[in-house]
Protein backbone atom coordinates (compact mmCIF):
# COMPACT_ATOMS: atom_id res chain seq x y z
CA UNK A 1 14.82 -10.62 0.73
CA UNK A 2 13.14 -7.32 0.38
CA UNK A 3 16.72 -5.12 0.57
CA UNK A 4 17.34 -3.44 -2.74
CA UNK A 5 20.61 -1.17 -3.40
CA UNK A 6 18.63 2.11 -4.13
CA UNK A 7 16.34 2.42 -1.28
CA UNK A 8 15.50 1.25 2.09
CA UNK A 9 12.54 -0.93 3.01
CA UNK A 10 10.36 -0.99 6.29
CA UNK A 11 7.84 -3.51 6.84
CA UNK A 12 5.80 -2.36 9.56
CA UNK A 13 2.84 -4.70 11.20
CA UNK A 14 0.09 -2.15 11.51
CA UNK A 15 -2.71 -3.74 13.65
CA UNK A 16 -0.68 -5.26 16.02
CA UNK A 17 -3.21 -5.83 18.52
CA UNK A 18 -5.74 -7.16 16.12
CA UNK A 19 -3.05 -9.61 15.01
CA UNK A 20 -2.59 -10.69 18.17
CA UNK A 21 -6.15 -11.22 18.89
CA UNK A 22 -6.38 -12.89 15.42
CA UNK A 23 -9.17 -10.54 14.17
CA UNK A 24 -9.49 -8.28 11.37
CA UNK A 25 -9.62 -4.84 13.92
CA UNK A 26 -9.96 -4.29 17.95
CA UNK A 27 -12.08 -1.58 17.52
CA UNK A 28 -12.50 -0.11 13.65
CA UNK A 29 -11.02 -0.78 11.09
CA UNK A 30 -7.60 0.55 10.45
CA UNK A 31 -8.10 1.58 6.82
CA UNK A 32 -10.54 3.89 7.56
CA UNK A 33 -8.66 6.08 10.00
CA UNK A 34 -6.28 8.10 7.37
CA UNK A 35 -8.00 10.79 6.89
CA UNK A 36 -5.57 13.97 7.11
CA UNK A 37 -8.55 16.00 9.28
CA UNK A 38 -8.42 13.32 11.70
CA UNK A 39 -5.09 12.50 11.82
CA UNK A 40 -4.49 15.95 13.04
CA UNK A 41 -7.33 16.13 15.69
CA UNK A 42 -6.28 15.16 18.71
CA UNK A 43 -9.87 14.60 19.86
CA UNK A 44 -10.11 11.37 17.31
CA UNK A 45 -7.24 9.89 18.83
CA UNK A 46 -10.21 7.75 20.77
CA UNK A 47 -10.03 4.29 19.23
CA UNK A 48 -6.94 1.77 19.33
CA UNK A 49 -6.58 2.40 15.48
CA UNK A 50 -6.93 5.76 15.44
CA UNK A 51 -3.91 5.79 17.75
CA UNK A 52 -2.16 3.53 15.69
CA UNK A 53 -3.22 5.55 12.48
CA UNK A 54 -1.57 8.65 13.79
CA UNK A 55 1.72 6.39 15.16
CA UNK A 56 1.37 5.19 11.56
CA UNK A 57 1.19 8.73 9.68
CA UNK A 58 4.15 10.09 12.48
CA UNK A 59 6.25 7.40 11.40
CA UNK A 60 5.48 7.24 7.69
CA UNK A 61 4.32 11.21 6.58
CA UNK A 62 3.26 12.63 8.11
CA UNK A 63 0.43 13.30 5.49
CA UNK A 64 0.01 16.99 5.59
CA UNK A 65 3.45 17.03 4.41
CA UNK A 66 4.92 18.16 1.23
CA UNK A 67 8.20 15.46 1.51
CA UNK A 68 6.68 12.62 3.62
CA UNK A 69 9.23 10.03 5.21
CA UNK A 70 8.06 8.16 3.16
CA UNK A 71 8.34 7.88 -0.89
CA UNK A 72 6.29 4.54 -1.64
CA UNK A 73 3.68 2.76 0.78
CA UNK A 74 2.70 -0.81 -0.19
CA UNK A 75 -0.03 -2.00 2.25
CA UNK A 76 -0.58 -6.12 1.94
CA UNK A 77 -3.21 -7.50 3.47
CA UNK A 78 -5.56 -9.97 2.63
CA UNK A 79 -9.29 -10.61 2.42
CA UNK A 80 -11.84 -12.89 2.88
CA UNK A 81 -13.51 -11.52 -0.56
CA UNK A 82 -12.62 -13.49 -3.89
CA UNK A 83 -10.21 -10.45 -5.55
CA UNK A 84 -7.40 -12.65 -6.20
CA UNK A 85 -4.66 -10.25 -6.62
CA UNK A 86 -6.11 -6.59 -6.51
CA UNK A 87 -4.02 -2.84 -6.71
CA UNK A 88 -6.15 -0.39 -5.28
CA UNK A 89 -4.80 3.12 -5.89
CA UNK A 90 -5.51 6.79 -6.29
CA UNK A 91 -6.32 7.71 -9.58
CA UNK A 92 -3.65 10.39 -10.05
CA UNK A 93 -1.00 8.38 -8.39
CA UNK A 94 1.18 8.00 -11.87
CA UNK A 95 4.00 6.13 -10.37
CA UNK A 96 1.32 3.13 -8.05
CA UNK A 97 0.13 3.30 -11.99
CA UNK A 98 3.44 2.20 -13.73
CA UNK A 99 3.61 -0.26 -11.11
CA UNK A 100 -0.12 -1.48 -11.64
CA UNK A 101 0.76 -1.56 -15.32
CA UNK A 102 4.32 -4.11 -14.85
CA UNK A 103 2.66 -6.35 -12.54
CA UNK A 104 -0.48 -6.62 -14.79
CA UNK A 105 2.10 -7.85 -17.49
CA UNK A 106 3.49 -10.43 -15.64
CA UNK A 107 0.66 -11.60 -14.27
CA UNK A 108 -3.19 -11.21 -16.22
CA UNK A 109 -4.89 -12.05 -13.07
CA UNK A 110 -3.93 -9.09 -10.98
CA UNK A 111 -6.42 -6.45 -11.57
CA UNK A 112 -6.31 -2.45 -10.59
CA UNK A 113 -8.86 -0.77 -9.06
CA UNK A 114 -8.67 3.04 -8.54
CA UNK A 115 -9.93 4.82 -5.11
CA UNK A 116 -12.81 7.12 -5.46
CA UNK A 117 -12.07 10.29 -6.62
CA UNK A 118 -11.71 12.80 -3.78
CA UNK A 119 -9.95 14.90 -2.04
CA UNK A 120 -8.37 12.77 0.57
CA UNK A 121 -8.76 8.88 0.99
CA UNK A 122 -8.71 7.02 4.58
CA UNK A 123 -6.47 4.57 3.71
CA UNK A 124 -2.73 4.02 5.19
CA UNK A 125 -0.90 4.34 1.28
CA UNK A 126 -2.37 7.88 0.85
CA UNK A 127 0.47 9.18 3.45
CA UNK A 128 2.99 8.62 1.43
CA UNK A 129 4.03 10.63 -1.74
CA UNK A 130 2.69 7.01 -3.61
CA UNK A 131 1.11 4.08 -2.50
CA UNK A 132 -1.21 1.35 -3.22
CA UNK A 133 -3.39 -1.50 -0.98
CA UNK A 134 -1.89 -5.27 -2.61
CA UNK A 135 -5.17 -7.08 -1.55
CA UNK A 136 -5.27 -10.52 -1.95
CA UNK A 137 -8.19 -12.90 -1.71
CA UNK A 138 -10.61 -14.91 -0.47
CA UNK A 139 -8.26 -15.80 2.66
CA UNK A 140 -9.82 -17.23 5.82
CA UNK A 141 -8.68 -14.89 8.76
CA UNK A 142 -5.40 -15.79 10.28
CA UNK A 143 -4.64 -18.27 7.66
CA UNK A 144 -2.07 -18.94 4.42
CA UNK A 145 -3.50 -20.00 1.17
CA UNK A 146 -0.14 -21.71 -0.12
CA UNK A 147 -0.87 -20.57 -3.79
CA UNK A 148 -1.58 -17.33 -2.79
CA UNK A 149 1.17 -16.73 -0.78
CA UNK A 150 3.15 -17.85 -3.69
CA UNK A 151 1.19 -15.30 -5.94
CA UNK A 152 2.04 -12.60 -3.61
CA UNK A 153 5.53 -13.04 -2.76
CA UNK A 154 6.29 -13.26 -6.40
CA UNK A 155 4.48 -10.12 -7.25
CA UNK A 156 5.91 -8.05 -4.09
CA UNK A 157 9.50 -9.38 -5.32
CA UNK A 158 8.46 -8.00 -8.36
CA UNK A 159 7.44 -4.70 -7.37
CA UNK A 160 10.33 -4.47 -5.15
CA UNK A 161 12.42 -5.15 -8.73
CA UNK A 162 10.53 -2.77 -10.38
CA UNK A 163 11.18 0.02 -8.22
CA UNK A 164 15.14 -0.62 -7.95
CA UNK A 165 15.13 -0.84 -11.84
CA UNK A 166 13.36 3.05 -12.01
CA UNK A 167 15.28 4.23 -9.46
CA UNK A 168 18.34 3.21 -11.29
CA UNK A 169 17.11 4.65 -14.54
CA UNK A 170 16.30 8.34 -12.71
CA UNK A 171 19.57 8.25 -11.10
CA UNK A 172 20.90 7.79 -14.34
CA UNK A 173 19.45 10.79 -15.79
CA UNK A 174 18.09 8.12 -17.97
CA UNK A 175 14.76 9.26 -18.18
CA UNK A 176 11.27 10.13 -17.72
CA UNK A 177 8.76 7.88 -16.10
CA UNK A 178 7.03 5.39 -18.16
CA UNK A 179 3.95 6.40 -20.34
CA UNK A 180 0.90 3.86 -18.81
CA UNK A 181 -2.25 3.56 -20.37
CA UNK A 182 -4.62 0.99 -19.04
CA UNK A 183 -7.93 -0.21 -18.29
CA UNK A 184 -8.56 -0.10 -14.54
């Protein structure tokens, strides 16, 4: 289902234990243990995420590095606020962007939102050369909104389309990326 020609995916549970205990986090929440300082400080390897952060970024990135493992993070996860369909995303990330920009045209309810702009960002997509957070919302903890899940699997398909399609047209020598302008 998510196996395209040009790439390889990996989807990757992150807060296993959390899942298992059917809560949001064990100890602190996940998406705020990213940061590249603490990755590499052994001393803030204290918390269940934060060793799961760094298992994460070892796996992944790491995130100090120049060619990560990885070319293209997606993190799903849902929330119990009302976003609907949200991209969060750095706001110099050109490629999460073009992506933003194709899903927004086939579907006018997903919105972007860009990260603050800063130097670094906690969050599990900033290991990888691009990523974005797919939030999706209001969904009761450890449960499946049917048309949401619908939503979502349509839009990762999507995606997943989207990024066999421009690695087909770079491989190509076909071109440049797309030009995106858009209000975020």
């Amino acid at each position: 289902l998510v196996k395209r020609p040009s790439f390889e995916t990996e989807v990757l549970l992150s807060n296993v234990a959390a899942i298992e205990q059917n809560t949001r986090y064990v100890e602190e929440d996940l998406n705020r243990c990213y940061f590249l300082a603490d990755l590499q400080n052994e001393k803030m390897a204290s918390t269940l995420e934060r060793k799961r952060a760094r298992e994460v970024d070892a796996a992944l990135g790491p995130k100090s590095s120049e060619t990560p493992k990885c070319d293209l993070i997606i993190d799903l996860h849902n929330t119990t606020a009302n976003t609907g369909v949200a991209l969060l995303m750095a706001p110099d990330d050109e490629f999460a962007h073009e992506i933003g920009h194709h899903l927004m045209g086939l579907d006018d309810s997903v919105r972007v939102v860009e990260w603050n702009d800063q130097p670094d960002w906690p969050l599990c997509p900033s290991i990888g050369r691009s990523g974005l957070t797919f939030e999706v919302g209001a969904c009761p903890w450890g449960c499946i909104e049917p048309e949401l899940f619908q939503t979502s699997r349509r839009l990762i398909m999507a995606l997943l389309d989207y990024v066999e399609q421009h690695n087909a047209l770079i491989s190509s020598g076909g071109g440049k990326q797309q030009e995106v302008t858009m209000t975020v």
